[in-house]
PDB file of N, CA and C in Angstrom:
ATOM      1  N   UNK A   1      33.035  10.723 -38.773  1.00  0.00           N
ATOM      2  CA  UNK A   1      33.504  10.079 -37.576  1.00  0.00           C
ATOM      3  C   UNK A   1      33.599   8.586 -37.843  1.00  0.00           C
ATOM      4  N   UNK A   2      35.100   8.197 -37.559  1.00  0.00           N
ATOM      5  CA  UNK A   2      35.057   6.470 -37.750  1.00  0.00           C
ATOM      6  C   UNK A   2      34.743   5.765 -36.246  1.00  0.00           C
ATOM      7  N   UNK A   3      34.145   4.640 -36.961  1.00  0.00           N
ATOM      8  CA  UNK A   3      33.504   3.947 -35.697  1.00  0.00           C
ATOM      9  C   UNK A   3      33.356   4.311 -34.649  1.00  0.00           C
ATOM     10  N   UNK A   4      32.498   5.561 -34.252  1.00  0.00           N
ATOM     11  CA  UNK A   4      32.353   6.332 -32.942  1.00  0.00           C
ATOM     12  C   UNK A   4      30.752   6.919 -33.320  1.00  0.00           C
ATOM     13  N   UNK A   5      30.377   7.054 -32.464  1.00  0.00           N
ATOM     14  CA  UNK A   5      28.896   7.807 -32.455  1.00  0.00           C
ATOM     15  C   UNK A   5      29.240   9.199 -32.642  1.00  0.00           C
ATOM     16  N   UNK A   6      28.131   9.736 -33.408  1.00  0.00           N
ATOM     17  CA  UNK A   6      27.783  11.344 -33.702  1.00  0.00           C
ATOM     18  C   UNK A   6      27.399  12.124 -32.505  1.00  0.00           C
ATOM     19  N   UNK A   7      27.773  12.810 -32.273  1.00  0.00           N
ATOM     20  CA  UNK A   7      27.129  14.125 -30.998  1.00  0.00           C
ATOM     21  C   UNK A   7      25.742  13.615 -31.101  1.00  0.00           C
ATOM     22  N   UNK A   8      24.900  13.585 -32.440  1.00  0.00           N
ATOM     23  CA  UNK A   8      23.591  14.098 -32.638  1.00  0.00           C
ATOM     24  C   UNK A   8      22.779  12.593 -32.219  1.00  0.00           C
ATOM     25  N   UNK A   9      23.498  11.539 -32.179  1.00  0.00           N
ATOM     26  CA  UNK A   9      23.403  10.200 -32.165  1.00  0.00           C
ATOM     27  C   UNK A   9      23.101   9.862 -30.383  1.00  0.00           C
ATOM     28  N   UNK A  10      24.407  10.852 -29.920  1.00  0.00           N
ATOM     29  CA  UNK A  10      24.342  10.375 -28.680  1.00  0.00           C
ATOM     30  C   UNK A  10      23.262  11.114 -27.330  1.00  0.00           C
ATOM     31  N   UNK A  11      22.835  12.461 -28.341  1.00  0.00           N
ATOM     32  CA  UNK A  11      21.925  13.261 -27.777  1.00  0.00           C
ATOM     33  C   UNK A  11      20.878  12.848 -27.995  1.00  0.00           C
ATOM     34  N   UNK A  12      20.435  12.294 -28.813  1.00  0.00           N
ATOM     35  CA  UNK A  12      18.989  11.221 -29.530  1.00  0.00           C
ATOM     36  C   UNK A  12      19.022  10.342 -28.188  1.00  0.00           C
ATOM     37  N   UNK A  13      19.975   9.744 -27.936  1.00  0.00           N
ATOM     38  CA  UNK A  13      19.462   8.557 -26.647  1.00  0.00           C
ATOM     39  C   UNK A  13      19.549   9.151 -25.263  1.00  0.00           C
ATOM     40  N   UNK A  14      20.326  10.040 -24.750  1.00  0.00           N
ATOM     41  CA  UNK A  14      20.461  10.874 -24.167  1.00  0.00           C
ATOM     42  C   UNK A  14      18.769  11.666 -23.341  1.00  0.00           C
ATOM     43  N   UNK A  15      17.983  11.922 -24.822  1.00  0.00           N
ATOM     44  CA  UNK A  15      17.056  12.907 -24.634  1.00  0.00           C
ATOM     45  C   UNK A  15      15.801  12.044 -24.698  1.00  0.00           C
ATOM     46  N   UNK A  16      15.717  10.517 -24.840  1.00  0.00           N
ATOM     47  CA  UNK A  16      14.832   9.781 -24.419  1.00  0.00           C
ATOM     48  C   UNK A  16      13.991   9.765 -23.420  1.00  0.00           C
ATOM     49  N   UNK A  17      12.658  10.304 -22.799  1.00  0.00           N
ATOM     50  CA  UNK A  17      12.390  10.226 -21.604  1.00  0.00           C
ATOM     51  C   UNK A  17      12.195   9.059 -20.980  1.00  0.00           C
ATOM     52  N   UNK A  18      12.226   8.816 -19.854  1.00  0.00           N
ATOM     53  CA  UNK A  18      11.683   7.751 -18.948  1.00  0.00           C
ATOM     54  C   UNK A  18      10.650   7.289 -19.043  1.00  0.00           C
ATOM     55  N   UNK A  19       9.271   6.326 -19.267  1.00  0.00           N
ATOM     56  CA  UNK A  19       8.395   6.073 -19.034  1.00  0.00           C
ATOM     57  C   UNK A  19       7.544   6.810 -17.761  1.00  0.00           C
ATOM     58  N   UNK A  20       6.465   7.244 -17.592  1.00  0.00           N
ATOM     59  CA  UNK A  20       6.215   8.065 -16.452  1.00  0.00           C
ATOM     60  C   UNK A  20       5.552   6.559 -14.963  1.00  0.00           C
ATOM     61  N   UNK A  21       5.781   6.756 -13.975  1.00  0.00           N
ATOM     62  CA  UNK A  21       5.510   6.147 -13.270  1.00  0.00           C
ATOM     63  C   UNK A  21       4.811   7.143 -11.968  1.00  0.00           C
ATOM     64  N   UNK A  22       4.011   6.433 -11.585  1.00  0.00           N
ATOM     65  CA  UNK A  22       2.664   7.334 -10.770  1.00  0.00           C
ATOM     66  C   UNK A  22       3.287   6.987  -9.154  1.00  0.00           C
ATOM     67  N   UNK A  23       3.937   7.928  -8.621  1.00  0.00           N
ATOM     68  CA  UNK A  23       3.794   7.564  -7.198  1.00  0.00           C
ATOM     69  C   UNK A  23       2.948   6.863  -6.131  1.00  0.00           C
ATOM     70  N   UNK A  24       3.533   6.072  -5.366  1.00  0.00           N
ATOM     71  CA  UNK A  24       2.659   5.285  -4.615  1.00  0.00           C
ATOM     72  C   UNK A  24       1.374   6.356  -3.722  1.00  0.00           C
ATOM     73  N   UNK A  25       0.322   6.157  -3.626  1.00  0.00           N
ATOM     74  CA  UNK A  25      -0.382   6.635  -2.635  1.00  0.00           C
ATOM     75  C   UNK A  25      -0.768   6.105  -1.301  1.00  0.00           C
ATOM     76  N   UNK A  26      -0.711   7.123  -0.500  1.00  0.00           N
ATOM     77  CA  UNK A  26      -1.187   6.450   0.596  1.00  0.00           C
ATOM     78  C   UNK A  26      -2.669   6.564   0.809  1.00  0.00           C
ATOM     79  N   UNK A  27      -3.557   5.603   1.304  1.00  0.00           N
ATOM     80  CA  UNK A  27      -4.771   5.252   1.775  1.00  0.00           C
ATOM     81  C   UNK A  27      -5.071   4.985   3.678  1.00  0.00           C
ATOM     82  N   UNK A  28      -6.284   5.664   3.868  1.00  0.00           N
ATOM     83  CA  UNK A  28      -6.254   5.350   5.555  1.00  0.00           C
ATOM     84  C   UNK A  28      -7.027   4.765   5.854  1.00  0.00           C
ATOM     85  N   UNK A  29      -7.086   4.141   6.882  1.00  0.00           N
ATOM     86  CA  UNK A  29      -8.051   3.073   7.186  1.00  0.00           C
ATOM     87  C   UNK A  29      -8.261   2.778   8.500  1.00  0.00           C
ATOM     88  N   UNK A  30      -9.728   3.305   9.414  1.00  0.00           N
ATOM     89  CA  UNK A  30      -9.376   3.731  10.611  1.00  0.00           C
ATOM     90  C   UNK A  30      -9.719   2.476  11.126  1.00  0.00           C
ATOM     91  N   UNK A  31      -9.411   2.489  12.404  1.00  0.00           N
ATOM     92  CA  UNK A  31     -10.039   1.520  13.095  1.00  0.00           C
ATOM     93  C   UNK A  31     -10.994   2.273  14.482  1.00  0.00           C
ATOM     94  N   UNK A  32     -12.326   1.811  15.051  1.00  0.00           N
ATOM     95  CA  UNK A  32     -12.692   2.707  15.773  1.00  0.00           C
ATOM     96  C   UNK A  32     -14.217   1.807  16.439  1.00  0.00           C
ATOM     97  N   UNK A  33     -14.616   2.121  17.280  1.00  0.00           N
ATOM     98  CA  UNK A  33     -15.442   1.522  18.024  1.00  0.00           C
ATOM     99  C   UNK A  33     -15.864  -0.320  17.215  1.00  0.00           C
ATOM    100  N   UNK A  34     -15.053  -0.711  17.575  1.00  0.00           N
ATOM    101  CA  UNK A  34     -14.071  -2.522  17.378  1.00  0.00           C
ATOM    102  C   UNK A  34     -14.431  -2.950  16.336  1.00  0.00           C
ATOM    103  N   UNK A  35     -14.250  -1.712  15.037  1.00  0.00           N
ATOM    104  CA  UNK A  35     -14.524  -2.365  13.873  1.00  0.00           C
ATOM    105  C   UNK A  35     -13.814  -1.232  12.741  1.00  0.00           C
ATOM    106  N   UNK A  36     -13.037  -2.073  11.498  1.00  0.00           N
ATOM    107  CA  UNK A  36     -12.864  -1.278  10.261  1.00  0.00           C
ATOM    108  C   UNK A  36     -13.221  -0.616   9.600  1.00  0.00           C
ATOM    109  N   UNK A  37     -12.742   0.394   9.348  1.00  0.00           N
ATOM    110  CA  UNK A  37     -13.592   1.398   8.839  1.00  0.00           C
ATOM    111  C   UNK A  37     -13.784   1.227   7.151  1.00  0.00           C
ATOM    112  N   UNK A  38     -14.485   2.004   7.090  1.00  0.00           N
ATOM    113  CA  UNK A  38     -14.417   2.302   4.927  1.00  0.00           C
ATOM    114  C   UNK A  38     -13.060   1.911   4.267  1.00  0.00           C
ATOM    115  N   UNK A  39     -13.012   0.782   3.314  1.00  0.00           N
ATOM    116  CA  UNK A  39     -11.677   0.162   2.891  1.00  0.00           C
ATOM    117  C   UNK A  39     -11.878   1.445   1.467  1.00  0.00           C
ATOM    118  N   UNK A  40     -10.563   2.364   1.354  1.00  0.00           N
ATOM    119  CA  UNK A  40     -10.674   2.844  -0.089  1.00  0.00           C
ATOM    120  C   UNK A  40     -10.496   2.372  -1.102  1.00  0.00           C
ATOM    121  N   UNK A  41     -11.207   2.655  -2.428  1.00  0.00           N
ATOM    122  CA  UNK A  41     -11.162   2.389  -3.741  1.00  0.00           C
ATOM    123  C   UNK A  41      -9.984   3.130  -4.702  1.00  0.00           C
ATOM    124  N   UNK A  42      -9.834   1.886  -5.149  1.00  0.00           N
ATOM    125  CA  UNK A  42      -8.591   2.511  -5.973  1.00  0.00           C
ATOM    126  C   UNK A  42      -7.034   2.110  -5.736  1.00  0.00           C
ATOM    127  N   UNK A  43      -7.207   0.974  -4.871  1.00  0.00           N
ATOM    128  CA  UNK A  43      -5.949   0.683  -4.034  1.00  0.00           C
ATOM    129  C   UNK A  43      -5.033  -0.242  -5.076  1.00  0.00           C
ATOM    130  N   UNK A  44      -3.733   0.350  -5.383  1.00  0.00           N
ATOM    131  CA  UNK A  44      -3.083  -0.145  -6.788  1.00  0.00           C
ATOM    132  C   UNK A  44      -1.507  -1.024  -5.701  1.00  0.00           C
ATOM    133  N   UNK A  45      -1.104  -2.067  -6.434  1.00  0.00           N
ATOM    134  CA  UNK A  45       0.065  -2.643  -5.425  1.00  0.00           C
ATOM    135  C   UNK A  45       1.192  -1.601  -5.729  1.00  0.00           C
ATOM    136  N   UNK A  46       1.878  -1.486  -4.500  1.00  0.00           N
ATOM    137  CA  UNK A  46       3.108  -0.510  -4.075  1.00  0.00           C
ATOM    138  C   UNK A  46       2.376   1.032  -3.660  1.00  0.00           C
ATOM    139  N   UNK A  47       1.165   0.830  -3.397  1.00  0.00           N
ATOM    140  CA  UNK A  47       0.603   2.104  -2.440  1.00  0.00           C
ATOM    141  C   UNK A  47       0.802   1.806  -0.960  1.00  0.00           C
ATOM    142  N   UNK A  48       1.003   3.008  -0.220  1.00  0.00           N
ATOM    143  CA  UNK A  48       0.620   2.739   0.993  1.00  0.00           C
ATOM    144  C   UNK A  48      -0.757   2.567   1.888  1.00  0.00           C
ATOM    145  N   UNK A  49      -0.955   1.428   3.140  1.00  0.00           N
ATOM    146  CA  UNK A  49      -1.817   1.750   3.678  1.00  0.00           C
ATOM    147  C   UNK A  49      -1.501   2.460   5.066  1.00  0.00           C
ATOM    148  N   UNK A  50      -2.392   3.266   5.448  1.00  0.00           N
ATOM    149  CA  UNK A  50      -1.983   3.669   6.871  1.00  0.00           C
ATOM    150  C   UNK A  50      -3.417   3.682   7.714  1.00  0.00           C
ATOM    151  N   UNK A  51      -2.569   2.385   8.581  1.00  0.00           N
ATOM    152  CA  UNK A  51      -4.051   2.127   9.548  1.00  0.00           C
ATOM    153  C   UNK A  51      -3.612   2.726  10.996  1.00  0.00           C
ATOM    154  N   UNK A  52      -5.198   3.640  11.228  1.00  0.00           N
ATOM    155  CA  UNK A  52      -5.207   4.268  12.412  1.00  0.00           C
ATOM    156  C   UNK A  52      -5.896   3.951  13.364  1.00  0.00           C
ATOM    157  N   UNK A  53      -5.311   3.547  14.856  1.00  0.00           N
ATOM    158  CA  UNK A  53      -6.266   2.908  15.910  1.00  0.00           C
ATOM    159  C   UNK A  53      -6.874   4.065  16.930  1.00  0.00           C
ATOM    160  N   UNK A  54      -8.159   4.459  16.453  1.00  0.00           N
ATOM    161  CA  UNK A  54      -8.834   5.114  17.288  1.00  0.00           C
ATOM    162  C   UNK A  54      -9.734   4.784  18.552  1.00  0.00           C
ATOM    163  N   UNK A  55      -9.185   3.387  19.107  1.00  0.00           N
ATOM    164  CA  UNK A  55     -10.041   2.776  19.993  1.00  0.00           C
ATOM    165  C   UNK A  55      -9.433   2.944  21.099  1.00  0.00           C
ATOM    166  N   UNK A  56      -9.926   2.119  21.942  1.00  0.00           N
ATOM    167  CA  UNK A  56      -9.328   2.470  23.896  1.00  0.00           C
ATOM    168  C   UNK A  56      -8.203   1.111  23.462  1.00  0.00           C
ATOM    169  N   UNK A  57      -8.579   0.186  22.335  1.00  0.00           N
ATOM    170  CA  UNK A  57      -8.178  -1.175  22.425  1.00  0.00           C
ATOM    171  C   UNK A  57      -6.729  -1.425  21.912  1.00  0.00           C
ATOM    172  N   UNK A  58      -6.354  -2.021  21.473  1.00  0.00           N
ATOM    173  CA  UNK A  58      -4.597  -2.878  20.933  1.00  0.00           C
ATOM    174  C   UNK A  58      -5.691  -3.542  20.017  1.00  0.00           C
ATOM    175  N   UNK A  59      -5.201  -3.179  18.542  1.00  0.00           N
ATOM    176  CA  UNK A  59      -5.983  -3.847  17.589  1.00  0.00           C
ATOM    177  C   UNK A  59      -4.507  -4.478  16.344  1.00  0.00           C
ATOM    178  N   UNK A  60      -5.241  -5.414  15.810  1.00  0.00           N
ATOM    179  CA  UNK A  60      -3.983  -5.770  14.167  1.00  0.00           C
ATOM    180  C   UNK A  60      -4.851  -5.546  13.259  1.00  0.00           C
ATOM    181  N   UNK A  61      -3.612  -5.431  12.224  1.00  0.00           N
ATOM    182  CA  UNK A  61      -4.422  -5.955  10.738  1.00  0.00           C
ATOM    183  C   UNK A  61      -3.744  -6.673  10.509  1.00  0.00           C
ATOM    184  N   UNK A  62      -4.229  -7.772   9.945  1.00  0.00           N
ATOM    185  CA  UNK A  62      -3.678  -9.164   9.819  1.00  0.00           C
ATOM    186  C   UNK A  62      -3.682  -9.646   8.332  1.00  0.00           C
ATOM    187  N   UNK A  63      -3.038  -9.889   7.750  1.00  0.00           N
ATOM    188  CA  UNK A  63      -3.621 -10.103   6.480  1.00  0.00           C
ATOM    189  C   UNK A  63      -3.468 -11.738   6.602  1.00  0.00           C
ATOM    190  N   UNK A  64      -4.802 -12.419   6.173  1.00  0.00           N
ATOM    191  CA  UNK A  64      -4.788 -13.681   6.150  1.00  0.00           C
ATOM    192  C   UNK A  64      -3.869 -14.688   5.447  1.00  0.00           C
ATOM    193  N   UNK A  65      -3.707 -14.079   4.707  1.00  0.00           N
ATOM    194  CA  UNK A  65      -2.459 -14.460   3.052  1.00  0.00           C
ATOM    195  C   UNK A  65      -0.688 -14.349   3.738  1.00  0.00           C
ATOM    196  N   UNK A  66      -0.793 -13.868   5.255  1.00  0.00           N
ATOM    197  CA  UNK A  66       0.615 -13.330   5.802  1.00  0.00           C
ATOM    198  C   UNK A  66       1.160 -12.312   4.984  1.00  0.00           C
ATOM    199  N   UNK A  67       0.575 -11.391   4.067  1.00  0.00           N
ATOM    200  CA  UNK A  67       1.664 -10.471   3.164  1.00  0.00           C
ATOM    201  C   UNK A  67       1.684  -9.178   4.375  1.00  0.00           C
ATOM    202  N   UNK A  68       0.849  -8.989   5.553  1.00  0.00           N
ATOM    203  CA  UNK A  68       0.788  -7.670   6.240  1.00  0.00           C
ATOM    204  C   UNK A  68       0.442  -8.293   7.995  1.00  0.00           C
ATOM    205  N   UNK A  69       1.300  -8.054   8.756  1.00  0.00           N
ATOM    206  CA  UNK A  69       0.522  -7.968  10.182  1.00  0.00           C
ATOM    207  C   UNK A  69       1.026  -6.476  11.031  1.00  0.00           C
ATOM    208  N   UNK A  70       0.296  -5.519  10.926  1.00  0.00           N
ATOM    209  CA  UNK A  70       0.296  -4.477  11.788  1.00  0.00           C
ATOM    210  C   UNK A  70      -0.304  -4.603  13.177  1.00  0.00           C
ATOM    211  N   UNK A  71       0.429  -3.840  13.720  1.00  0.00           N
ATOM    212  CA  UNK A  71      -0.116  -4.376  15.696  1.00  0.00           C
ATOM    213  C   UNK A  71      -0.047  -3.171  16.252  1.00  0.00           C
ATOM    214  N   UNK A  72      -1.169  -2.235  16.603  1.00  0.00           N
ATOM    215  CA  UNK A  72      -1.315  -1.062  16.720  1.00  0.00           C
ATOM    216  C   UNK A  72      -1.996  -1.014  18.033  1.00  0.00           C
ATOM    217  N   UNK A  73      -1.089  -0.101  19.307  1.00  0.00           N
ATOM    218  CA  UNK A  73      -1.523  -0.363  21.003  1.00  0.00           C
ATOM    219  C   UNK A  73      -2.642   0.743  20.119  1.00  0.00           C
ATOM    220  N   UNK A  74      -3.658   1.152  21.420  1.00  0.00           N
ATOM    221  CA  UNK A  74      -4.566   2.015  21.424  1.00  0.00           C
ATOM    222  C   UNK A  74      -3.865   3.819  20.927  1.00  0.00           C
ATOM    223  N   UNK A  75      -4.589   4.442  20.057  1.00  0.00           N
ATOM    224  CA  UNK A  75      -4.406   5.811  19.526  1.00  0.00           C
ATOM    225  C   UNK A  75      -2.807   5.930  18.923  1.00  0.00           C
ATOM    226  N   UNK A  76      -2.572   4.673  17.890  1.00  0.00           N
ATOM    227  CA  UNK A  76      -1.301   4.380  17.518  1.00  0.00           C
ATOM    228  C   UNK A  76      -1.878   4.262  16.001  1.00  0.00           C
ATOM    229  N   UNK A  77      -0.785   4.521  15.338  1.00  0.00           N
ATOM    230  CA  UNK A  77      -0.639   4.353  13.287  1.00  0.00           C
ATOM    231  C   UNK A  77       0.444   3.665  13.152  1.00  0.00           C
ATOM    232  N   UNK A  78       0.028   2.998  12.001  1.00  0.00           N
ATOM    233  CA  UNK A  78       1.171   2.242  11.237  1.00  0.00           C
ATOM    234  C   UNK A  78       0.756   2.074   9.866  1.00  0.00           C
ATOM    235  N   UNK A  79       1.617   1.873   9.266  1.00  0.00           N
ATOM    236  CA  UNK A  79       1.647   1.943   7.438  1.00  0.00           C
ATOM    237  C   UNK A  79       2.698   0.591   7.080  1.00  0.00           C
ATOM    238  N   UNK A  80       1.670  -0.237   6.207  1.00  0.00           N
ATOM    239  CA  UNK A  80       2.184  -1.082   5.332  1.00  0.00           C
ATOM    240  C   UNK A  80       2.422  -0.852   3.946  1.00  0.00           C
ATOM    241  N   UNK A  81       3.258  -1.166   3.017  1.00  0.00           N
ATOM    242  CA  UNK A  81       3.319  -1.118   1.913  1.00  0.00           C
ATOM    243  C   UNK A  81       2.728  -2.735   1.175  1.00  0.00           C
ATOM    244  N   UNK A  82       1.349  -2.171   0.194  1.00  0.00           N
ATOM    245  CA  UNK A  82       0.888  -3.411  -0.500  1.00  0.00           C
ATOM    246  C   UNK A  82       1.691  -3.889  -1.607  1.00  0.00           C
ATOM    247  N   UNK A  83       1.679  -5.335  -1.236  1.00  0.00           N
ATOM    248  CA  UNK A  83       3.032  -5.837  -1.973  1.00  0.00           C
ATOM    249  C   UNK A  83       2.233  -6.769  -2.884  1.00  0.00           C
ATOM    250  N   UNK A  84       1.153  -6.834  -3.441  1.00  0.00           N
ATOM    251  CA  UNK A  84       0.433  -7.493  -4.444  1.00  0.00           C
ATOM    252  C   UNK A  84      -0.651  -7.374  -4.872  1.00  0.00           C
ATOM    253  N   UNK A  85      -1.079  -7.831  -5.973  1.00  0.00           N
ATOM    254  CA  UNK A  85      -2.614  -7.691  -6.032  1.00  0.00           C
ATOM    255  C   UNK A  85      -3.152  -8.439  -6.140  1.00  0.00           C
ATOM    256  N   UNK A  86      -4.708  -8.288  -6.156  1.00  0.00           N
ATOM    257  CA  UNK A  86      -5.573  -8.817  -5.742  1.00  0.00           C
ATOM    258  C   UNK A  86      -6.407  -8.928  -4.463  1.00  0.00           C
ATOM    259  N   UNK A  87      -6.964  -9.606  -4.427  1.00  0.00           N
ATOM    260  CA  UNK A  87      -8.092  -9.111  -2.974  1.00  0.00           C
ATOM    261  C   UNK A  87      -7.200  -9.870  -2.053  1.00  0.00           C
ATOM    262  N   UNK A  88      -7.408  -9.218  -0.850  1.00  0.00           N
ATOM    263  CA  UNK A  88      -6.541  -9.587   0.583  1.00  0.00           C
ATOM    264  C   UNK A  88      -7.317  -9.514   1.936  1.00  0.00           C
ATOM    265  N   UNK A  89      -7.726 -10.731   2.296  1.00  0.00           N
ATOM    266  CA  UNK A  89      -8.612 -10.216   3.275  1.00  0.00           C
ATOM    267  C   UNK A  89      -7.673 -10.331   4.728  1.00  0.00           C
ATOM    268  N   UNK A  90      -8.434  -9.088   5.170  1.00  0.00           N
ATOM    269  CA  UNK A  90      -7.737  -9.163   6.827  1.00  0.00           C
ATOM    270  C   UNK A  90      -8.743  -9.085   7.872  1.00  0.00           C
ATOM    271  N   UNK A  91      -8.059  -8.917   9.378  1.00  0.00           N
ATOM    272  CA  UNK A  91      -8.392  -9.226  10.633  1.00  0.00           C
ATOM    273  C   UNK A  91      -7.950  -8.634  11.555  1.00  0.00           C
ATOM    274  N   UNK A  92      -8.462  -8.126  12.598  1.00  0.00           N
ATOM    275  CA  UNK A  92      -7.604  -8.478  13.852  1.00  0.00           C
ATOM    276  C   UNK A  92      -7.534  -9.910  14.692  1.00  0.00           C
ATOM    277  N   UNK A  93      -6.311  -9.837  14.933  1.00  0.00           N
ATOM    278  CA  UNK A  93      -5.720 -10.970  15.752  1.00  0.00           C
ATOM    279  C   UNK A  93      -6.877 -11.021  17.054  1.00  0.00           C
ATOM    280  N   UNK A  94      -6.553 -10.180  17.643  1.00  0.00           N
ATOM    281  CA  UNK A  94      -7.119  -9.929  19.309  1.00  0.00           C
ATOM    282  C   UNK A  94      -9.108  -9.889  19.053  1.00  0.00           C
ATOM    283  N   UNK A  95      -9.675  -9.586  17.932  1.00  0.00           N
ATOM    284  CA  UNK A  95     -10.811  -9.539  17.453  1.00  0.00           C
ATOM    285  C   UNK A  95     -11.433 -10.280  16.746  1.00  0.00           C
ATOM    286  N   UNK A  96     -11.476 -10.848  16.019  1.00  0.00           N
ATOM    287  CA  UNK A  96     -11.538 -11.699  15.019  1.00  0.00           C
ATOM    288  C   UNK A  96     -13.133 -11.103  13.958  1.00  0.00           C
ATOM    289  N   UNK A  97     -13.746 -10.417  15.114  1.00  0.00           N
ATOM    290  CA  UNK A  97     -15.001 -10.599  14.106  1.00  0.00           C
ATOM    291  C   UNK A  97     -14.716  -8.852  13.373  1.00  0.00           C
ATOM    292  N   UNK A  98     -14.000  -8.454  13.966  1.00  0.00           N
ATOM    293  CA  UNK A  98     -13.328  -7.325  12.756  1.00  0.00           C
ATOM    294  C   UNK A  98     -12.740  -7.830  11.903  1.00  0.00           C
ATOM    295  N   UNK A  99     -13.271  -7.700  10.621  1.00  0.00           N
ATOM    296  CA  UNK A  99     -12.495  -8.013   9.199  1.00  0.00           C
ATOM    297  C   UNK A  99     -12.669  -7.373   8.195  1.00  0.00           C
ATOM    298  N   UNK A 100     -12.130  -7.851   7.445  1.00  0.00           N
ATOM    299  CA  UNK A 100     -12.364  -6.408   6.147  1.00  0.00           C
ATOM    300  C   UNK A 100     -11.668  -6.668   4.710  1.00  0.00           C
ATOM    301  N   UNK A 101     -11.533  -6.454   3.423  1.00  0.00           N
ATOM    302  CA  UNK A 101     -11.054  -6.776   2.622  1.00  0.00           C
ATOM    303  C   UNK A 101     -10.441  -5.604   1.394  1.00  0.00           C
ATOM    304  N   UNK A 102      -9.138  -5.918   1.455  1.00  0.00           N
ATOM    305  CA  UNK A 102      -8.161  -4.636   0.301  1.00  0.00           C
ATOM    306  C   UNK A 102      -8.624  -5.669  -1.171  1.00  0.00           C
ATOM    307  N   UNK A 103      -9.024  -4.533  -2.031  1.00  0.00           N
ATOM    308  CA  UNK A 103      -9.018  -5.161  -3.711  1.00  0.00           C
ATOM    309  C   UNK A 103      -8.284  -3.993  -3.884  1.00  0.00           C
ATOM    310  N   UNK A 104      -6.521  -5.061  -4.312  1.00  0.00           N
ATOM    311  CA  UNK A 104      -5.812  -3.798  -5.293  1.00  0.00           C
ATOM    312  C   UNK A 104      -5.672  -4.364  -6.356  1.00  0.00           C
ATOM    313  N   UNK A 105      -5.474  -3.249  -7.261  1.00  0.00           N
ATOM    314  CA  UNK A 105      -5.311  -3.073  -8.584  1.00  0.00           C
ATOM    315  C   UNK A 105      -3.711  -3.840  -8.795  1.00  0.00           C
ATOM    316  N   UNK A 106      -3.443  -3.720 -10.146  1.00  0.00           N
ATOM    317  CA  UNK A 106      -1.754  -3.653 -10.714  1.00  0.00           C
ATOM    318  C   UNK A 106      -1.239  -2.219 -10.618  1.00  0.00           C
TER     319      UNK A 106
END
């Protein structure tokens, strides 16, 4: 074959796999008599969090850094996607002495 690739050439790159990449996970994180619950371990950036308000109250999570503000009325969920790493501490807005802190991974 002149100046053209071989079948066997083009099936070689062809049959390369992808690098494997680990789906994001999601993590929960309740909220419940006016305080945060257990932050999980293991929290890697581009996982999800999904915070659940089990109170009578209207609670946030706030992330101090501005990368997250969720605003959840009473017996409401919402899910952020973590967009960095490193430790992130948050809050509620309406609470303040609820706080709590995400350490994600890369």
């Amino acid at each position: 074959m002149r100046g053209g690739w071989s079948v066997a050439a083009v099936l070689a790159v062809v049959a390369v796999p992808a690098p494997a990449v680990a789906a994001p996970r999601v993590h929960t994180i309740v909220m419940d008599k006016m305080k945060f619950g257990a932050v999980p371990a293991g929290i890697r950036k581009g996982d999800v969090i999904l915070w659940v308000n089990r109170d009578m109250f209207r609670h946030t999570a706030t992330a101090r850094d501005g990368s997250f503000n969720i605003d959840l009325p009473a017996a409401k969920s919402g899910r952020t996607v973590v967009s960095k790493a490193g430790a992130i501490d948050f809050y509620c807005k309406f609470h303040p002495g609820m706080k709590g802190r995400l350490v994600v991974g890369k």
